[in-house]
Protein backbone atom coordinates (compact mmCIF):
# COMPACT_ATOMS: atom_id res chain seq x y z
CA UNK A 1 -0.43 -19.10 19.67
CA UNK A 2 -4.31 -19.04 19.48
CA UNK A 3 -5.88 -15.89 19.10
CA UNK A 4 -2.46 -14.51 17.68
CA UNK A 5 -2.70 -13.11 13.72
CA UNK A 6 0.06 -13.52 11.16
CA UNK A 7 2.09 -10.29 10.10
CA UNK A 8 1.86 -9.97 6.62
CA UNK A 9 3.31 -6.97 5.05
CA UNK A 10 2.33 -6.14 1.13
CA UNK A 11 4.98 -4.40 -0.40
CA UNK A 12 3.67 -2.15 -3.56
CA UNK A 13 6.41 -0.54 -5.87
CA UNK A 14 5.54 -0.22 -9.09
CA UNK A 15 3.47 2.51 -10.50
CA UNK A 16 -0.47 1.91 -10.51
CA UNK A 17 -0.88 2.01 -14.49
CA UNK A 18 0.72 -0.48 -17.01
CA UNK A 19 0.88 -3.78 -15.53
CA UNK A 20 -1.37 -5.44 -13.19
CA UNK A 21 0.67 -5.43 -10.08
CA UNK A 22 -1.77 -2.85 -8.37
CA UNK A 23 -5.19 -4.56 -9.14
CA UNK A 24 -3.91 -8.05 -7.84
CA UNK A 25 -2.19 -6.30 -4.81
CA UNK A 26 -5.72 -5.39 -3.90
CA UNK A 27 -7.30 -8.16 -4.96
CA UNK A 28 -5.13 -10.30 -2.26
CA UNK A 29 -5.00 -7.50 0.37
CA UNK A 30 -8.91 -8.29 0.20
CA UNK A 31 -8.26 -12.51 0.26
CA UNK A 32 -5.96 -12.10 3.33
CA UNK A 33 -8.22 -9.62 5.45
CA UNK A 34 -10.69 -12.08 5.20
CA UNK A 35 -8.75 -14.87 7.11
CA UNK A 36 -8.07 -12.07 10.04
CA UNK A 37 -4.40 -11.24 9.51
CA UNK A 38 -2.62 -8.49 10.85
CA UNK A 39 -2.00 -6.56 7.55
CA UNK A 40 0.36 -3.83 6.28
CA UNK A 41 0.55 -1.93 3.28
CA UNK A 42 3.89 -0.51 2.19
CA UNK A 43 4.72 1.71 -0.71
CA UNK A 44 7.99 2.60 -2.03
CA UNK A 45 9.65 3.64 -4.96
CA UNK A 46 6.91 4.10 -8.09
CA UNK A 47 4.06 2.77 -5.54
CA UNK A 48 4.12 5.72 -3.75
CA UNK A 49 2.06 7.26 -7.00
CA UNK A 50 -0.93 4.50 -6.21
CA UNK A 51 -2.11 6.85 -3.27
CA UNK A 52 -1.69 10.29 -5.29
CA UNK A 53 -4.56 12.38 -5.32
CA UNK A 54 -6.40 13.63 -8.95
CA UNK A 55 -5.61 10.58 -10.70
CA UNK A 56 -7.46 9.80 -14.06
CA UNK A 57 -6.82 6.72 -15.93
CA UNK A 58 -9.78 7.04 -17.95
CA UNK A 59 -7.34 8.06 -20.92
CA UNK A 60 -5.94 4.89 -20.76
CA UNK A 61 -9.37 2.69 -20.35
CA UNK A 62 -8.05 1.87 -16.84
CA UNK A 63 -9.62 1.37 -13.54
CA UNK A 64 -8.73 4.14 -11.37
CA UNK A 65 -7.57 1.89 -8.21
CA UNK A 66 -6.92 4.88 -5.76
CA UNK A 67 -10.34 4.82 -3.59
CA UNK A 68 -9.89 1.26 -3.23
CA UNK A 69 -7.23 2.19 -0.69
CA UNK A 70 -9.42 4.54 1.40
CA UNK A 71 -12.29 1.26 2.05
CA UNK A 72 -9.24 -1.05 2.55
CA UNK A 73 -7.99 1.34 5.18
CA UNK A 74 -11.53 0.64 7.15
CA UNK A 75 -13.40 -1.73 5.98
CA UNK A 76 -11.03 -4.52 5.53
CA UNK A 77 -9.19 -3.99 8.49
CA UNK A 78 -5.68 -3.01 6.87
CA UNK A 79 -3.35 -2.47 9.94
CA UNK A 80 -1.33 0.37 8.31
CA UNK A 81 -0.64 2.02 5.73
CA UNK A 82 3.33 2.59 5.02
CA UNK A 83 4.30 4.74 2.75
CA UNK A 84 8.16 5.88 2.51
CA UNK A 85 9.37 9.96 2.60
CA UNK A 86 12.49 9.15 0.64
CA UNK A 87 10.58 7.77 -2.51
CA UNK A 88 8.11 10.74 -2.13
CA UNK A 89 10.65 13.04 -1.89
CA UNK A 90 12.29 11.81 -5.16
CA UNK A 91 8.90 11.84 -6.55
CA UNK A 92 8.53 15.46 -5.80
CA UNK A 93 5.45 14.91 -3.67
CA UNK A 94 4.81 15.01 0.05
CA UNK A 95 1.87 14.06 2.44
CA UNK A 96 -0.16 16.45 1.03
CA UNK A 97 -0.23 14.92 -2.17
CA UNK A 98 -1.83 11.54 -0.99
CA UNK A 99 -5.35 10.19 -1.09
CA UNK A 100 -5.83 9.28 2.22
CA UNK A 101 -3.68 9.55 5.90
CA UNK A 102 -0.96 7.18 5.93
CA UNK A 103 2.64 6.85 8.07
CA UNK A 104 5.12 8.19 6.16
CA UNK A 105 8.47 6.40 7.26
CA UNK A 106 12.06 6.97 6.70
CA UNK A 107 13.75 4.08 4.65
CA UNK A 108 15.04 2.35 7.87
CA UNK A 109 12.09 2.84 10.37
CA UNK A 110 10.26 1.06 7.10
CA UNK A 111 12.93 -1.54 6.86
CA UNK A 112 12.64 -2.34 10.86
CA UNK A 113 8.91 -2.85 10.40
CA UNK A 114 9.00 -4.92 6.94
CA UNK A 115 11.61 -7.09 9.74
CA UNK A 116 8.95 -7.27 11.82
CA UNK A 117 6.56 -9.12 9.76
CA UNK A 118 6.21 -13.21 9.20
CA UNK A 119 5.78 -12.56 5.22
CA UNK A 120 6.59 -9.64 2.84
CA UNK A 121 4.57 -10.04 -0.09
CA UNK A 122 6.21 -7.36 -3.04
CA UNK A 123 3.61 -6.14 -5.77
């Protein structure tokens, strides 16, 4: 076992604004990298609008979250970024649309890798 690192998937569905789902998402993507673990990032449904480009949350007094995702990507040594085409398609976006490059996965190709993983942690 050794030298082998844990799967951990992080599952993030809700929309970024409104709760506080997003911010501790991050906050423990950040606590996990640090103990070396292979790590995923997967977003479905409403999630899907955390990696949208031209976001301003500045109306609401929020954080705007969004670049976190681009240092994650590199700096913290996220494995992957998920994100599904069936909840961007419903969301009337595409690849395009998104902040940074990610693997955009049909709903089953996702659901084979979240079986891949020792935990799913949902956001």
């Amino acid at each position: 076992m050794g030298d082998q690192k844990t799967k951990i998937m992080f599952i993030c569905s809700t929309a970024p604004y409104g709760t506080i789902y997003e911010q501790e998402a991050i906050e423990a993507m950040i606590m996990f990298s640090s103990y070396e673990q292979d790590i995923s990032v997967a977003f479905i449904g409403d999630g899907v609008f955390s990696l949208k480009k031209g976001q301003d949350p500045s109306l609401l007094n929020i954080k705007n979250f969004t670049q976190t995702y681009l240092v994650i990507k590199d700096d913290f040594e996220v494995s992957h970024l998920y994100v599904e085409k069936e909840s961007l398609k419903e969301r009337g976006l595409d690849e395009s649309d998104l902040i940074t490059e990610v693997e955009v996965l049909d709903r089953n190709v996702l659901r084979q890798k979240m079986d891949e993983m020792k935990a799913l942690l949902p956001f």
